[in-house]
N, C-alpha and C. Protein backbone atom coordinates (compact mmCIF):
# COMPACT_ATOMS: atom_id res chain seq x y z
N UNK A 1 -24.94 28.98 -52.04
CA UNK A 1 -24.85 27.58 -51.71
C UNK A 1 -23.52 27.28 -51.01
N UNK A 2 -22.57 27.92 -51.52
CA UNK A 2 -21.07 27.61 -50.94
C UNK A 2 -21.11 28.02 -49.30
N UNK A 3 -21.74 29.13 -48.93
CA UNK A 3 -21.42 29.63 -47.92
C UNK A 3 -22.79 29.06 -46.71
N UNK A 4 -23.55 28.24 -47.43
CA UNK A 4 -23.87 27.00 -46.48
C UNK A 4 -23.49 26.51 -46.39
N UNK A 5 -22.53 25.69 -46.95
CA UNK A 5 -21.76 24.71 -47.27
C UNK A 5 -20.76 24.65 -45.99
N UNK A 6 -20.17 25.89 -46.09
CA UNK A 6 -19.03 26.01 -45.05
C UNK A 6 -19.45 26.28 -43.78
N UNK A 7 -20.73 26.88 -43.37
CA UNK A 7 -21.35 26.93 -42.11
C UNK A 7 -21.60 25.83 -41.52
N UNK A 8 -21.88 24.49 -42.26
CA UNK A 8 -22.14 23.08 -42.14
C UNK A 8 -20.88 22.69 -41.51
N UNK A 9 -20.02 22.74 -42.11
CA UNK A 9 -18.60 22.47 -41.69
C UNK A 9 -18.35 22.66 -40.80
N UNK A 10 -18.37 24.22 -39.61
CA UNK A 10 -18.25 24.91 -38.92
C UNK A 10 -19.30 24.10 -38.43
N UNK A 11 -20.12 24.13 -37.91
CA UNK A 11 -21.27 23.04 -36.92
C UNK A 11 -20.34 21.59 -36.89
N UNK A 12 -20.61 21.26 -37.73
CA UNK A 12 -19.23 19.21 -37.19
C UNK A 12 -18.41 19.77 -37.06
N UNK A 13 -17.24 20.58 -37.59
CA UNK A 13 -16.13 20.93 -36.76
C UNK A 13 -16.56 21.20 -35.45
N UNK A 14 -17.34 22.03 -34.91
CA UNK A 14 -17.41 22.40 -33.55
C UNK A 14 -18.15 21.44 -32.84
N UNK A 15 -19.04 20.16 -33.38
CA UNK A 15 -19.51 18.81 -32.74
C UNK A 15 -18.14 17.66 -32.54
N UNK A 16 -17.61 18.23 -33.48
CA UNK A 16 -16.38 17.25 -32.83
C UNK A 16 -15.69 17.58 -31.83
N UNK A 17 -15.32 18.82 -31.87
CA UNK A 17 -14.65 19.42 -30.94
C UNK A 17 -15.23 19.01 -29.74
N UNK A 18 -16.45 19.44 -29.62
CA UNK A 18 -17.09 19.31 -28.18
C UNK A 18 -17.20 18.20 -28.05
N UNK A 19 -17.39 17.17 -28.71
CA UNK A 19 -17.47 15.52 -28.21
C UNK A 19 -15.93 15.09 -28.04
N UNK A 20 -14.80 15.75 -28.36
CA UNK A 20 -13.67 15.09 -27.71
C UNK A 20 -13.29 15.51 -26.17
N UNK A 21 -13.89 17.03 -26.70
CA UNK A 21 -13.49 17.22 -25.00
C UNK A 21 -14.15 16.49 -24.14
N UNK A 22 -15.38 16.39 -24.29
CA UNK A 22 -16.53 15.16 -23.20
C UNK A 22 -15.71 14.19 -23.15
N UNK A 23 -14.94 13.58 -24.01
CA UNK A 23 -14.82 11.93 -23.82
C UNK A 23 -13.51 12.20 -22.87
N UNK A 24 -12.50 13.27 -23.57
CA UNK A 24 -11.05 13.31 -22.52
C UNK A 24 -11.20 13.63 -21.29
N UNK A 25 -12.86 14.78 -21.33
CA UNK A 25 -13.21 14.73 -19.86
C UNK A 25 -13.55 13.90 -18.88
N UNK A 26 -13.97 13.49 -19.73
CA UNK A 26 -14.82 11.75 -18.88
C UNK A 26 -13.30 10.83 -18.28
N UNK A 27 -12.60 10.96 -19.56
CA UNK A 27 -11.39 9.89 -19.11
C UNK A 27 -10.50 10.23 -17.88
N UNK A 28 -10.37 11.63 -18.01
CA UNK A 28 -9.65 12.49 -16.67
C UNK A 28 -10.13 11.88 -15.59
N UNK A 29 -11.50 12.20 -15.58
CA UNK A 29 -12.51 12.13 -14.73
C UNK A 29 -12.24 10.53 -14.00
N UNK A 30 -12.18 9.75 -14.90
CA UNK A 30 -12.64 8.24 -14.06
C UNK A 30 -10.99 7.99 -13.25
N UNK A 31 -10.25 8.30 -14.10
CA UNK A 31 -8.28 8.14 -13.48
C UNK A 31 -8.63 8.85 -11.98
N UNK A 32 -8.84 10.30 -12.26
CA UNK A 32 -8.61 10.88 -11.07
C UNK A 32 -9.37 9.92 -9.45
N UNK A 33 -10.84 9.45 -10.26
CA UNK A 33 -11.56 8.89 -9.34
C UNK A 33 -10.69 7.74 -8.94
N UNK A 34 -10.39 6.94 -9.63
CA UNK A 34 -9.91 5.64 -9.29
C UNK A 34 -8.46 5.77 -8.62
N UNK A 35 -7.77 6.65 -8.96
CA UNK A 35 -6.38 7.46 -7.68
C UNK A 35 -7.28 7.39 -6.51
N UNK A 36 -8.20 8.24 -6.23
CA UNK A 36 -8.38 8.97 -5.27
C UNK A 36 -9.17 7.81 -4.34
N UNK A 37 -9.83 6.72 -4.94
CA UNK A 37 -10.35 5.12 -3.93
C UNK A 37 -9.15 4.61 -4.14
N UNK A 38 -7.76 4.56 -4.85
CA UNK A 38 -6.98 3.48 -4.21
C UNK A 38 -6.33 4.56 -3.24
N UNK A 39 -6.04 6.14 -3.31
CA UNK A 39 -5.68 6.48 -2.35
C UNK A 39 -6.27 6.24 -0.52
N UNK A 40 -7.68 6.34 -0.69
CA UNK A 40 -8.42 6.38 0.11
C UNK A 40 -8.29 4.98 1.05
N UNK A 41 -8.07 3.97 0.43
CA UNK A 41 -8.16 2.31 0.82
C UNK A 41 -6.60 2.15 1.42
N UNK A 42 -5.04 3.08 0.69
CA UNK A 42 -4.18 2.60 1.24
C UNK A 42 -4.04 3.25 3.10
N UNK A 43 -5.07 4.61 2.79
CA UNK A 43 -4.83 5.72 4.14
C UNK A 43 -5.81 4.34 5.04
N UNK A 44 -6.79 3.99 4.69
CA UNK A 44 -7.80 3.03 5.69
C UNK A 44 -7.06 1.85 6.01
N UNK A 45 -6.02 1.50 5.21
CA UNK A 45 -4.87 0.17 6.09
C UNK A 45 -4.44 0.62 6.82
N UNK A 46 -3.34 2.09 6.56
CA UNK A 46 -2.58 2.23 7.06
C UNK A 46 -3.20 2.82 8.60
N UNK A 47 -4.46 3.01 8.54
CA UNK A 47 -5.34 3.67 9.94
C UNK A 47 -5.56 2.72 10.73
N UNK A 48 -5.91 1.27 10.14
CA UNK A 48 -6.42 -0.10 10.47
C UNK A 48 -5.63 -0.37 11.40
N UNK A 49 -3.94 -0.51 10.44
CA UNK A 49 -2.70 -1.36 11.14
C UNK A 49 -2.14 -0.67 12.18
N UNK A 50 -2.55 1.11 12.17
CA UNK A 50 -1.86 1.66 13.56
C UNK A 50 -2.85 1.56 15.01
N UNK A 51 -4.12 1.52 14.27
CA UNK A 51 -5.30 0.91 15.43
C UNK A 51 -4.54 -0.21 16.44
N UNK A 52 -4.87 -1.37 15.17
CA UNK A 52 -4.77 -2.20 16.12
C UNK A 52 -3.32 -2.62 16.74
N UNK A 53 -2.27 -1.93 16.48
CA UNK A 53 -1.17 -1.61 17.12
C UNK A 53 -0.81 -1.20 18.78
N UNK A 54 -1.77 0.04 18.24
CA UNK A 54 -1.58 1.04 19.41
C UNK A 54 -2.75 -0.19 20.50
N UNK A 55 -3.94 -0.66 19.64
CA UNK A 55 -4.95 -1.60 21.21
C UNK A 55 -4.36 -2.44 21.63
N UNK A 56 -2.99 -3.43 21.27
CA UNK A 56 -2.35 -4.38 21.65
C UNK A 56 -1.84 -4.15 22.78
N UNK A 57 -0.41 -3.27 22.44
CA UNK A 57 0.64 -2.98 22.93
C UNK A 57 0.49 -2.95 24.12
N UNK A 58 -0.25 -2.62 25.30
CA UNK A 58 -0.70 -2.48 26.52
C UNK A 58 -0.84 -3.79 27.06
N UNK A 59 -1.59 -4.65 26.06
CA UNK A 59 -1.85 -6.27 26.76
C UNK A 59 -0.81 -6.86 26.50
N UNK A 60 0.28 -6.76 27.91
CA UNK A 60 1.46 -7.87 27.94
C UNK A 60 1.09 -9.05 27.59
N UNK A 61 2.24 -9.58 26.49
CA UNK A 61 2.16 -11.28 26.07
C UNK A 61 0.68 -11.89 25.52
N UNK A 62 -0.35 -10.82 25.52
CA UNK A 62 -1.43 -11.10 24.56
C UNK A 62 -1.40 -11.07 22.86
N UNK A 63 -1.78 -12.25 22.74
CA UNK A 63 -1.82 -12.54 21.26
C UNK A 63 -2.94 -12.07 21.13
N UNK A 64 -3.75 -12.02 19.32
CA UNK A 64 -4.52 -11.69 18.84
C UNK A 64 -4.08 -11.37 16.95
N UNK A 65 -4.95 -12.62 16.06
CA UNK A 65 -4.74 -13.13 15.25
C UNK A 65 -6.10 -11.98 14.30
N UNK A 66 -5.17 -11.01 13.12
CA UNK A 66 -6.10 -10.26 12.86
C UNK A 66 -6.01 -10.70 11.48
N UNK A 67 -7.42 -10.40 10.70
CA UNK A 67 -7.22 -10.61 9.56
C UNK A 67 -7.51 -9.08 8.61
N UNK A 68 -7.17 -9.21 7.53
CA UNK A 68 -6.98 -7.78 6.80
C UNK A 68 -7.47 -8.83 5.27
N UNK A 69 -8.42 -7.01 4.78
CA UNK A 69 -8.69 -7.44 3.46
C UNK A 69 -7.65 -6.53 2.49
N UNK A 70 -7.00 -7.30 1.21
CA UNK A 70 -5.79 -6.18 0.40
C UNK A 70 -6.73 -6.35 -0.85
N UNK A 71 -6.56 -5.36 -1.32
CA UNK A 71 -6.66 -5.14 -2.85
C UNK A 71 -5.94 -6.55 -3.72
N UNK A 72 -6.46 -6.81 -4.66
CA UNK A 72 -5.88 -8.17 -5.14
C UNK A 72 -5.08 -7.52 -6.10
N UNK A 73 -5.00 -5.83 -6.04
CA UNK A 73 -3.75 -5.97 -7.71
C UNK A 73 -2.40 -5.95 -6.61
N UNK A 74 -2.48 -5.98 -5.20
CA UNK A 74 -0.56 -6.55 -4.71
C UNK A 74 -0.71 -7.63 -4.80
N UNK A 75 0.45 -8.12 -5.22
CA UNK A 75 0.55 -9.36 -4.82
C UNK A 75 1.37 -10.04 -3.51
N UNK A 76 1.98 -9.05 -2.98
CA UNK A 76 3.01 -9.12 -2.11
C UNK A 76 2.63 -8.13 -1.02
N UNK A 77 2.73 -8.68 0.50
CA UNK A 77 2.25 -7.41 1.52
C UNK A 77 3.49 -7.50 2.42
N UNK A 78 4.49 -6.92 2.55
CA UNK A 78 5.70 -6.95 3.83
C UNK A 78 5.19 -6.70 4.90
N UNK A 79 6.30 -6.96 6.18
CA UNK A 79 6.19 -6.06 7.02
C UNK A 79 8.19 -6.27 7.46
N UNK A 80 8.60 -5.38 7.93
CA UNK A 80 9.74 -5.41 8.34
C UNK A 80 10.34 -4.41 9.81
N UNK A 81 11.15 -5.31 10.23
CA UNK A 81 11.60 -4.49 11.34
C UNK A 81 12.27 -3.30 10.88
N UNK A 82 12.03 -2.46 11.61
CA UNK A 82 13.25 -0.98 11.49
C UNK A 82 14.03 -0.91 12.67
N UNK A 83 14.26 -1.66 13.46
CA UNK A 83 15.25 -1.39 14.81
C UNK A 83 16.29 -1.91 13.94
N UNK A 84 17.73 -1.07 15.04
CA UNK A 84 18.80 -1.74 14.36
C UNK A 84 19.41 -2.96 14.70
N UNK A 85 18.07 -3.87 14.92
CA UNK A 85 18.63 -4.53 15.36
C UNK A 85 18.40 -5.44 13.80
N UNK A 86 17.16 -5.32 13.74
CA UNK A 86 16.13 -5.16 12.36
C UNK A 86 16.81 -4.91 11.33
N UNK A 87 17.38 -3.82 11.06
CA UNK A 87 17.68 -3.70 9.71
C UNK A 87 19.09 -4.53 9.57
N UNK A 88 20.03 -4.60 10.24
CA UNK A 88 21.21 -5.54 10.13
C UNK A 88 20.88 -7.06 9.64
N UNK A 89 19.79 -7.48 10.29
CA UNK A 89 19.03 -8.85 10.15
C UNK A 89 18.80 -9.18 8.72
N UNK A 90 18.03 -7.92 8.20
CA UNK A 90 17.64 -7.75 6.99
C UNK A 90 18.49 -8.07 5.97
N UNK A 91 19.44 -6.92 5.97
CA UNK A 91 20.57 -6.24 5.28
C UNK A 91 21.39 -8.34 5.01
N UNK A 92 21.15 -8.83 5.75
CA UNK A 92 22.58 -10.04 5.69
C UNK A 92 21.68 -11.07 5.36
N UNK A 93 20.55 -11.03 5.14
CA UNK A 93 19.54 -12.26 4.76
C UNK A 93 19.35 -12.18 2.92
N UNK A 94 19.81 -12.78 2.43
CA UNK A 94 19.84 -13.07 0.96
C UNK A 94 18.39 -13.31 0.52
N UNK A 95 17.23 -13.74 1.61
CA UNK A 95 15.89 -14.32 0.97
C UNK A 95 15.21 -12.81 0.97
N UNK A 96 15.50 -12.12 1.67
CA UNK A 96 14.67 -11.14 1.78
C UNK A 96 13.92 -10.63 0.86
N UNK A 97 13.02 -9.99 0.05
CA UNK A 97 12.64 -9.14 -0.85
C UNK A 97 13.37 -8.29 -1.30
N UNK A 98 13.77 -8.02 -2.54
CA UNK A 98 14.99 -7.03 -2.62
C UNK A 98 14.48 -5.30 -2.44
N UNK A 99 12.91 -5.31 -2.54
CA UNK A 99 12.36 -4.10 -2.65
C UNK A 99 12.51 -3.74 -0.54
N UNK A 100 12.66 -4.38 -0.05
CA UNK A 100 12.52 -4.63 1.65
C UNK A 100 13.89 -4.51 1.87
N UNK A 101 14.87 -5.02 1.40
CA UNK A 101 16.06 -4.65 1.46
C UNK A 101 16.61 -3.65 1.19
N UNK A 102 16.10 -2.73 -0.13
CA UNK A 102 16.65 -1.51 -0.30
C UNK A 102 16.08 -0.89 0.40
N UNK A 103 14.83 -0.80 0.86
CA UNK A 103 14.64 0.41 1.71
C UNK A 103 15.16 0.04 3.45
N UNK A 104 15.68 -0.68 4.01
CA UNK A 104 15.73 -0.76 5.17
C UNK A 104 17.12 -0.61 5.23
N UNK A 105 17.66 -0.70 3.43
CA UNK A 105 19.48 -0.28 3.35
C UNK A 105 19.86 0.91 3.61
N UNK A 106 18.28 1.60 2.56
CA UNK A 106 18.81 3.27 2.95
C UNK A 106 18.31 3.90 3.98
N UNK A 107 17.85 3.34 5.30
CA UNK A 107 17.56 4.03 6.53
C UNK A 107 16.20 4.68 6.36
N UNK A 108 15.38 4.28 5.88
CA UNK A 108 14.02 4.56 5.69
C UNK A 108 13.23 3.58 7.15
N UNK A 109 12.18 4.38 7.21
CA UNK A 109 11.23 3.80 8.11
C UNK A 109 10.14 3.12 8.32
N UNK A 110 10.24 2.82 7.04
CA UNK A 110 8.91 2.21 6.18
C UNK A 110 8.86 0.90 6.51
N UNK A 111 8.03 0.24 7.37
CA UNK A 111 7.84 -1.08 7.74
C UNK A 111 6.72 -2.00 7.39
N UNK A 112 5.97 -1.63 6.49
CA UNK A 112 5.02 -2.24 5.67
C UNK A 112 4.86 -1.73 4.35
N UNK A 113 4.91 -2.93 3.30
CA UNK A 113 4.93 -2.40 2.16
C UNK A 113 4.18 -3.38 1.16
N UNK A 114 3.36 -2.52 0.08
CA UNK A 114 2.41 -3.61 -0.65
C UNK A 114 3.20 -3.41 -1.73
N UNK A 115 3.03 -4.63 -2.45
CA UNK A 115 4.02 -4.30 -3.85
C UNK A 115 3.45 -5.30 -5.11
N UNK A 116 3.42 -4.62 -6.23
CA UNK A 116 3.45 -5.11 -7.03
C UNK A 116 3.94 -4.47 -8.46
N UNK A 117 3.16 -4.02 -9.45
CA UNK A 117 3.82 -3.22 -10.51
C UNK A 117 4.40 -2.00 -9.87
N UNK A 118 3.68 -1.29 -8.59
CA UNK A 118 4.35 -0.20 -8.27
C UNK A 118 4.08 -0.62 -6.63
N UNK A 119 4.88 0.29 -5.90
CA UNK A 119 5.12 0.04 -3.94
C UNK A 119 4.92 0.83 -3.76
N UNK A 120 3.78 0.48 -2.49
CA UNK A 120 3.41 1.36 -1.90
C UNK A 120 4.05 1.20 0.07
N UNK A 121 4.90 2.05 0.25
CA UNK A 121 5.65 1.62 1.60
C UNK A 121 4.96 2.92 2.80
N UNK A 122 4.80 2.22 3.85
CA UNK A 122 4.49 3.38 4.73
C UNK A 122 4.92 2.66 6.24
N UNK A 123 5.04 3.65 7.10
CA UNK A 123 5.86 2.92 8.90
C UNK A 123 4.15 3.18 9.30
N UNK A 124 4.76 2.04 10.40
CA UNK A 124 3.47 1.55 11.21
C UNK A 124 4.27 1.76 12.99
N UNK A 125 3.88 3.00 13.80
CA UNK A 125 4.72 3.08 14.86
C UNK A 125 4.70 2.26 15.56
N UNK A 126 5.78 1.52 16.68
CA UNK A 126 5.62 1.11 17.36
C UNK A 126 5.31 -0.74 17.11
N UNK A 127 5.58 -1.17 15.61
CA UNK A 127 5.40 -2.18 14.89
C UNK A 127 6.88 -3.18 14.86
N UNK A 128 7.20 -4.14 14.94
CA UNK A 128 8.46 -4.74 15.06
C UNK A 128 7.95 -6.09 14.46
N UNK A 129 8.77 -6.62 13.94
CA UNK A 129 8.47 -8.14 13.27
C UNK A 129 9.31 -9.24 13.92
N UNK A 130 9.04 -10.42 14.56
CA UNK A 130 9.94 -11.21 15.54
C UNK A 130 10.97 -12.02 14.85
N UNK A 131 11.93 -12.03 15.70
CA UNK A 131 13.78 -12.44 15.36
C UNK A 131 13.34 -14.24 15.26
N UNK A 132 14.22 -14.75 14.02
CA UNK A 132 15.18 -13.89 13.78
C UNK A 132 15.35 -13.06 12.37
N UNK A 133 14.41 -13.66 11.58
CA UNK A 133 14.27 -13.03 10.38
C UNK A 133 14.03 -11.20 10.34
N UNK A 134 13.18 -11.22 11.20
CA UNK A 134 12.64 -9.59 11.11
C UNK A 134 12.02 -9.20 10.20
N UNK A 135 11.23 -10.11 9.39
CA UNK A 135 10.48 -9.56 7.97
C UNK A 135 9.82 -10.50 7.63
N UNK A 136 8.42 -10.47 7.03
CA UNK A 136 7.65 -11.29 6.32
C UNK A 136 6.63 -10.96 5.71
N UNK A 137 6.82 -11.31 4.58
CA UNK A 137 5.98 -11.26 3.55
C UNK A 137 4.97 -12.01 3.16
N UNK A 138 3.43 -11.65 2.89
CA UNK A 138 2.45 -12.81 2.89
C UNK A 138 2.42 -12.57 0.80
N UNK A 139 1.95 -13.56 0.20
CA UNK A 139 1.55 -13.72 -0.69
C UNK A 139 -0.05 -13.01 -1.10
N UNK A 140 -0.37 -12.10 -1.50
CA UNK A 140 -1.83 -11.59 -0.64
C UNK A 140 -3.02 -12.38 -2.17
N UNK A 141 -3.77 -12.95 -1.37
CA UNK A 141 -4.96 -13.63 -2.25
C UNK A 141 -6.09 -12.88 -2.00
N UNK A 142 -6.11 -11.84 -1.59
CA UNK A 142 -6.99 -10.84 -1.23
C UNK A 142 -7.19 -11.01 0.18
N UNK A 143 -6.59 -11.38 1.45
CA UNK A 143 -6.91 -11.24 2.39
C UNK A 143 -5.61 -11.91 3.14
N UNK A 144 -5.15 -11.33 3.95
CA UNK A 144 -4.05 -11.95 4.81
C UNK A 144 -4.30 -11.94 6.43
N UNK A 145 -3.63 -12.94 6.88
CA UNK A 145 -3.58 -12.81 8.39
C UNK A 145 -2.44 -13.18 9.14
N UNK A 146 -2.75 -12.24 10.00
CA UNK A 146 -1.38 -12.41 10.83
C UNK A 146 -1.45 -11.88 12.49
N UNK A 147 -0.79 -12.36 13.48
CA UNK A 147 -0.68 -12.56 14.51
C UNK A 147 0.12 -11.25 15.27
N UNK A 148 -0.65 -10.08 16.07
CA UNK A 148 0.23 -9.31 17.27
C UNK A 148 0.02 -10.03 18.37
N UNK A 149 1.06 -9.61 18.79
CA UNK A 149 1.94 -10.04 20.44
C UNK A 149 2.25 -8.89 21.27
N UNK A 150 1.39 -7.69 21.98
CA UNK A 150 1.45 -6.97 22.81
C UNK A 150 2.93 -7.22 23.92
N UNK A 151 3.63 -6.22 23.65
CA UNK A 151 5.00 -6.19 24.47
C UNK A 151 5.09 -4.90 25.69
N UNK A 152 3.88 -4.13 25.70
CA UNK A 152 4.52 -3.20 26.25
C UNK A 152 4.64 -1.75 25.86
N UNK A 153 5.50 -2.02 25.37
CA UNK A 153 6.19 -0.73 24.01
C UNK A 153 6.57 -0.56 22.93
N UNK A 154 5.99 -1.57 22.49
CA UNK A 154 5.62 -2.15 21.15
C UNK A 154 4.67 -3.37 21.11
N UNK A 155 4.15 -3.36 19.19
CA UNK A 155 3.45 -4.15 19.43
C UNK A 155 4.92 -5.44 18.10
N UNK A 156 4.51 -6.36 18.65
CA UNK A 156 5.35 -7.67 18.08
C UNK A 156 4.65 -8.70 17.24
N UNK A 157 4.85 -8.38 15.60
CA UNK A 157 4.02 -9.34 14.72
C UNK A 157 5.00 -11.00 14.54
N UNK A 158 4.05 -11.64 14.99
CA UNK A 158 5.22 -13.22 15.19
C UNK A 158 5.06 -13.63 13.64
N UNK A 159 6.09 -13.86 13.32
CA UNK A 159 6.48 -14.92 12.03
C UNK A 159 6.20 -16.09 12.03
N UNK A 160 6.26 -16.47 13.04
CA UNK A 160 6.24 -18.65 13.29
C UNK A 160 4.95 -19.21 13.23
């Protein structure tokens, strides 16, 4: 009788076992997924915003008012100049974002940045934000819009 007893044991010991690993598997499982769609959604902005960059830039003094959908966990979407003309602007403006300020302090290139519990910063080539501020930040309610200005050789997001 005893040594059923303990074979019993040995079966739920080894049903537990295997049902924790399922569940920690499962849990792995859904994190990794949910990295890998917010990874996926920040690469599809950042593809979006160099698109329609690069289609501007050619149409001198053409405007064109685009709208973008954000994830609602930023709450905050930058964009900032990196010329030096840009980062000095930055650097001496007290309103700025302080997360926009440190990176344009330490010579980084990062000119758009979503932020909230954590930042996500990436450069957009050929992107400039208009003087004199050189930076602006939308409040994001899940969708923001904002205005390029084709220059040429760059494209120019107006503030006003």
């Amino acid at each position: 009788m005893k040594k059923a007893q303990a074979n019993q044991i040995f079966v739920y010991v080894l049903g537990l076992v295997i049902i924790a690993g399922i569940i920690i598997l499962g849990y792995t499982m859904i994190f990794s997924v949910k990295k890998t769609a917010s990874d996926a959604e920040i690469e599809a902005l950042k593809s979006s915003l160099q698109k329609e960059v690069k289609d501007i830039i050619s149409e001198y003094d053409n405007k064109r008012t685009f709208t973008k959908e954000i994830s609602s966990r930023y709450t905050l979407v930058c964009f900032a100049d990196t010329t030096p003309e840009g980062r000095n602007a930055i650097m001496t403006d007290p309103e700025v974002n302080p997360i926009v300020n440190d990176s344009v302090a330490s010579g980084s290139n990062n000119s758009v940045f979503l932020i909230d519990g954590q930042i996500i910063a990436f450069s957009i080539k050929d992107l400039r934000v208009s003087p004199p501020r050189y930076n602006i930040c939308y409040n994001n309610t899940g969708v923001i819009n904002y205005t390029l200005q084709g220059k040429g050789e760059y494209a120019l997001l107006i503030t006003s």
